[in-house]
N, C-alpha and C. Protein backbone atom coordinates (compact mmCIF):
# COMPACT_ATOMS: atom_id res chain seq x y z
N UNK A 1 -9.76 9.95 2.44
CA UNK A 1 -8.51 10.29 1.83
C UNK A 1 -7.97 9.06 1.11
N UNK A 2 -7.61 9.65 -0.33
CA UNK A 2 -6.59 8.17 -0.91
C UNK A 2 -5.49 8.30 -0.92
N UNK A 3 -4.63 7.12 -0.43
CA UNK A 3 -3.23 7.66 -0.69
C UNK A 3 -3.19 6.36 -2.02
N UNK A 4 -2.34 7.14 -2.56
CA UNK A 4 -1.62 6.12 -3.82
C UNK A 4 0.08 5.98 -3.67
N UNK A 5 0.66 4.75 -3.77
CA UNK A 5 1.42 4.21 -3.55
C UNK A 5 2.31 3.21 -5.19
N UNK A 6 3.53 3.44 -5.45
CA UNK A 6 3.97 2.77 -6.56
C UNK A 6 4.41 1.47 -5.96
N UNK A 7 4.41 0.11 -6.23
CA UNK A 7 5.06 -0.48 -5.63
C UNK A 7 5.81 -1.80 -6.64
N UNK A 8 6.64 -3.22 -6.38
CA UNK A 8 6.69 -4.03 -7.03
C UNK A 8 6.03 -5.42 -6.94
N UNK A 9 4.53 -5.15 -6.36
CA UNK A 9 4.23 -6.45 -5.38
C UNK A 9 3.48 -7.27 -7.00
N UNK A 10 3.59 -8.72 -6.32
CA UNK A 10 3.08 -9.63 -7.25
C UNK A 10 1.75 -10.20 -6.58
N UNK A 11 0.79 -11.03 -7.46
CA UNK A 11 -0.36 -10.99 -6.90
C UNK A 11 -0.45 -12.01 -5.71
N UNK A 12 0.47 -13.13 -5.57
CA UNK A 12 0.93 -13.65 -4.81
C UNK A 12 1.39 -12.95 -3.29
N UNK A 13 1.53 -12.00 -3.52
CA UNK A 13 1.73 -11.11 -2.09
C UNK A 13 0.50 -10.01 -1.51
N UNK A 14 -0.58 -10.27 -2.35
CA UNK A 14 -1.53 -9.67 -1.81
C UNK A 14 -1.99 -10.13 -0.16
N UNK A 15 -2.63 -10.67 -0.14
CA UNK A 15 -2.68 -11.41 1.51
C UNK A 15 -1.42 -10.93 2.21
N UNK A 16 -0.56 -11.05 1.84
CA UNK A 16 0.59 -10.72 2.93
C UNK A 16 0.52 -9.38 3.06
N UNK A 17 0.31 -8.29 2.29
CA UNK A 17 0.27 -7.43 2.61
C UNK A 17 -0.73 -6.34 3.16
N UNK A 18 -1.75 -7.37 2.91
CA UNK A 18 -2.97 -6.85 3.55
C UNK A 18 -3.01 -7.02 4.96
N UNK A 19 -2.13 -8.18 5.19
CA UNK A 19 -2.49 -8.65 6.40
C UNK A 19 -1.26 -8.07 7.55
N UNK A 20 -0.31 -7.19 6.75
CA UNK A 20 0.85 -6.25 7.19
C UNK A 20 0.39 -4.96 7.49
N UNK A 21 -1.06 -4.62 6.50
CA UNK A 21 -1.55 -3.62 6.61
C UNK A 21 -2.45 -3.15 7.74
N UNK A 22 -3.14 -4.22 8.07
CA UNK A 22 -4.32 -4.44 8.71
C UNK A 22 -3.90 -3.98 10.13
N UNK A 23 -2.88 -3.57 10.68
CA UNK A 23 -2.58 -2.95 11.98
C UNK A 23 -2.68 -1.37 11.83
N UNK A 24 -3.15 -0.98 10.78
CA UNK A 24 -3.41 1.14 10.83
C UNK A 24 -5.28 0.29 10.82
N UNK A 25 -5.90 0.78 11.62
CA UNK A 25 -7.12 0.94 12.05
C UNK A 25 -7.79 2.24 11.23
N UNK A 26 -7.13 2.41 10.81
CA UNK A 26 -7.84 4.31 9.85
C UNK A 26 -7.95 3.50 8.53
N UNK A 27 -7.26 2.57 8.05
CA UNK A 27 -7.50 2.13 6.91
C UNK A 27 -8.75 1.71 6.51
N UNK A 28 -9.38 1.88 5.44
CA UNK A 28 -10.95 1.55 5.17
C UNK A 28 -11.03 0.47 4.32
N UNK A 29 -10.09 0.77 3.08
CA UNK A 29 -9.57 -0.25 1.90
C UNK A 29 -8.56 -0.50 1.00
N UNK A 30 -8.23 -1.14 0.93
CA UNK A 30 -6.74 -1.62 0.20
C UNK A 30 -6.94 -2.29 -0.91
N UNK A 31 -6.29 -2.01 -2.54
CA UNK A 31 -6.60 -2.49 -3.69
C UNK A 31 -5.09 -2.28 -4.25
N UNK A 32 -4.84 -2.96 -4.96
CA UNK A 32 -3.60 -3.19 -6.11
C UNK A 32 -3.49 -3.49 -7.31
N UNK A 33 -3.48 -2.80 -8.14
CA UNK A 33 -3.71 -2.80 -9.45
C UNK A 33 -2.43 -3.36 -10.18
N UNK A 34 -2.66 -5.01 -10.35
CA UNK A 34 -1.57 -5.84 -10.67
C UNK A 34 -1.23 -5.28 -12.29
N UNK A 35 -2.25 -4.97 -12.98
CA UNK A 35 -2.05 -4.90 -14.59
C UNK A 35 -1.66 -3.35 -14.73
N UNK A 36 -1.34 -2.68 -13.55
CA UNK A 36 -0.86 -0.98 -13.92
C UNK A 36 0.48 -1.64 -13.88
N UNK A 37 1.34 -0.94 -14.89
CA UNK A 37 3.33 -1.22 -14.71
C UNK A 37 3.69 -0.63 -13.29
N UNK A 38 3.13 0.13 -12.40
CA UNK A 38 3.52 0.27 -11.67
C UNK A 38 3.38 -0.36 -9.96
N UNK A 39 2.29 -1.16 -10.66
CA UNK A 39 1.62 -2.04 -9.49
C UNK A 39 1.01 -1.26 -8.18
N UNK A 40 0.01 -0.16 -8.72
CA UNK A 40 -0.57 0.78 -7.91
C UNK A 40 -1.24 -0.05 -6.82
N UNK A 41 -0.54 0.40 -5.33
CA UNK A 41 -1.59 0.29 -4.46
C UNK A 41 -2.11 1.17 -4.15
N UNK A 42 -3.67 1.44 -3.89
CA UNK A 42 -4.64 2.18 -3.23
C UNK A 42 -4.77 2.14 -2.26
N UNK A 43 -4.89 2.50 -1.16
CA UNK A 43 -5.71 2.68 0.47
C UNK A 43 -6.32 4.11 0.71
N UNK A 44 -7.46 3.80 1.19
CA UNK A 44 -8.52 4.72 1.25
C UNK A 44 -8.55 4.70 2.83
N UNK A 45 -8.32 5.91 3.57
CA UNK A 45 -7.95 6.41 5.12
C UNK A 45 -8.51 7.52 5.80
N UNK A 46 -8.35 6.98 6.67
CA UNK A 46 -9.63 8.40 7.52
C UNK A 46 -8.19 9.28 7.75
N UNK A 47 -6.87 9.00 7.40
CA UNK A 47 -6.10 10.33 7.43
C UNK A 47 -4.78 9.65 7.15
N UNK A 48 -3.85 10.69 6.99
CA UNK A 48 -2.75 10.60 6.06
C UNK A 48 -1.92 9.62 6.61
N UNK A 49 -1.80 8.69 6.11
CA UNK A 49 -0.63 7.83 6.63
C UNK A 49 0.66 6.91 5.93
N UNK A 50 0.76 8.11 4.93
CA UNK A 50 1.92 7.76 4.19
C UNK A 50 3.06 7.46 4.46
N UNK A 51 3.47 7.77 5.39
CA UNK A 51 4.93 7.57 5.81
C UNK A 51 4.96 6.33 6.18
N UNK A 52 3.79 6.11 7.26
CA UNK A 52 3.86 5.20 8.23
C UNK A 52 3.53 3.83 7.12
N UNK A 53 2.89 3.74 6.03
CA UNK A 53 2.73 2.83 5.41
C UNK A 53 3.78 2.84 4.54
N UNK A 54 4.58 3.57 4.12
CA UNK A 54 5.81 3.28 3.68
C UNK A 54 7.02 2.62 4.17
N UNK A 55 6.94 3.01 5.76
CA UNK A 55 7.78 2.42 6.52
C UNK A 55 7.67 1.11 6.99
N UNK A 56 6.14 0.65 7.29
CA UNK A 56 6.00 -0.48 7.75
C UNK A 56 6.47 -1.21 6.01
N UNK A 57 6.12 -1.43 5.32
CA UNK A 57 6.24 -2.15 3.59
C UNK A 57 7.44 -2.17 4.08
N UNK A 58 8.94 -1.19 3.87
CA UNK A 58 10.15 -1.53 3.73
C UNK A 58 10.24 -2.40 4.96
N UNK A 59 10.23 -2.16 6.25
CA UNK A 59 10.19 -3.28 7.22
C UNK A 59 9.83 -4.69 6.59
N UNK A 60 9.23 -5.01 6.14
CA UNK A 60 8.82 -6.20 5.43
C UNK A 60 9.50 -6.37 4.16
N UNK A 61 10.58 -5.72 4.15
CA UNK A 61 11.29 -5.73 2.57
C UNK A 61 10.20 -5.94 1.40
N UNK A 62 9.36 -4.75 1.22
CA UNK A 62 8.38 -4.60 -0.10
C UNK A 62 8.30 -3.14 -0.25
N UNK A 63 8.73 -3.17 -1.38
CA UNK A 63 9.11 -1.80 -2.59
C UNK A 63 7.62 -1.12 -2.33
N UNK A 64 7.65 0.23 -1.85
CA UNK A 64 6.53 0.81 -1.90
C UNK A 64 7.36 2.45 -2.08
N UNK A 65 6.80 3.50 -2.52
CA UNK A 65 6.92 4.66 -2.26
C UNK A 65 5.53 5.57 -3.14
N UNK A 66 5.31 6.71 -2.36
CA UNK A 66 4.24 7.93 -3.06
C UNK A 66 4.64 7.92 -4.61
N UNK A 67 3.33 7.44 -4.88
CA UNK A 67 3.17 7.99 -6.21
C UNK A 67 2.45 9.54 -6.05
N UNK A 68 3.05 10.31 -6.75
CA UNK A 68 2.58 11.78 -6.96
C UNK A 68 1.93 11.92 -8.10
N UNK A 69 0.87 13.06 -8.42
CA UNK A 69 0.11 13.38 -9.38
C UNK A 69 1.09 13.70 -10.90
């Protein structure tokens, strides 16, 4: 499963947020597409965990929400 995510992260916050991420164990891979305007993150998951990765980001004060089709 991919979830896609809009966010405002800079490339400078990659590591940090990988390493914020790295506590969902379902996660497989995490990518951020610095040159999309929207600063798409990707994570690829053995199951849905949108919320919960939305919630942990704002905990860490970092702009994340569902990007929809």
């Amino acid at each position: 499963m991919v979830l896609v995510f809009k966010t405002k992260l800079k490339q400078i916050q990659e590591h940090f947020v990988k390493t914020v991420l790295s506590e969902f164990q379902e996660i497989e891979k995490i990518q951020i597409d610095f040159e999309d305007i929207d600063k798409v993150l990707r994570i690829v998951s053995k199951k849905d965990l949108t919320k919960d990765i939305i919630r942990k980001m704002k905990e860490n004060r970092l702009y994340c929400d569902e990007l929809l089709d």
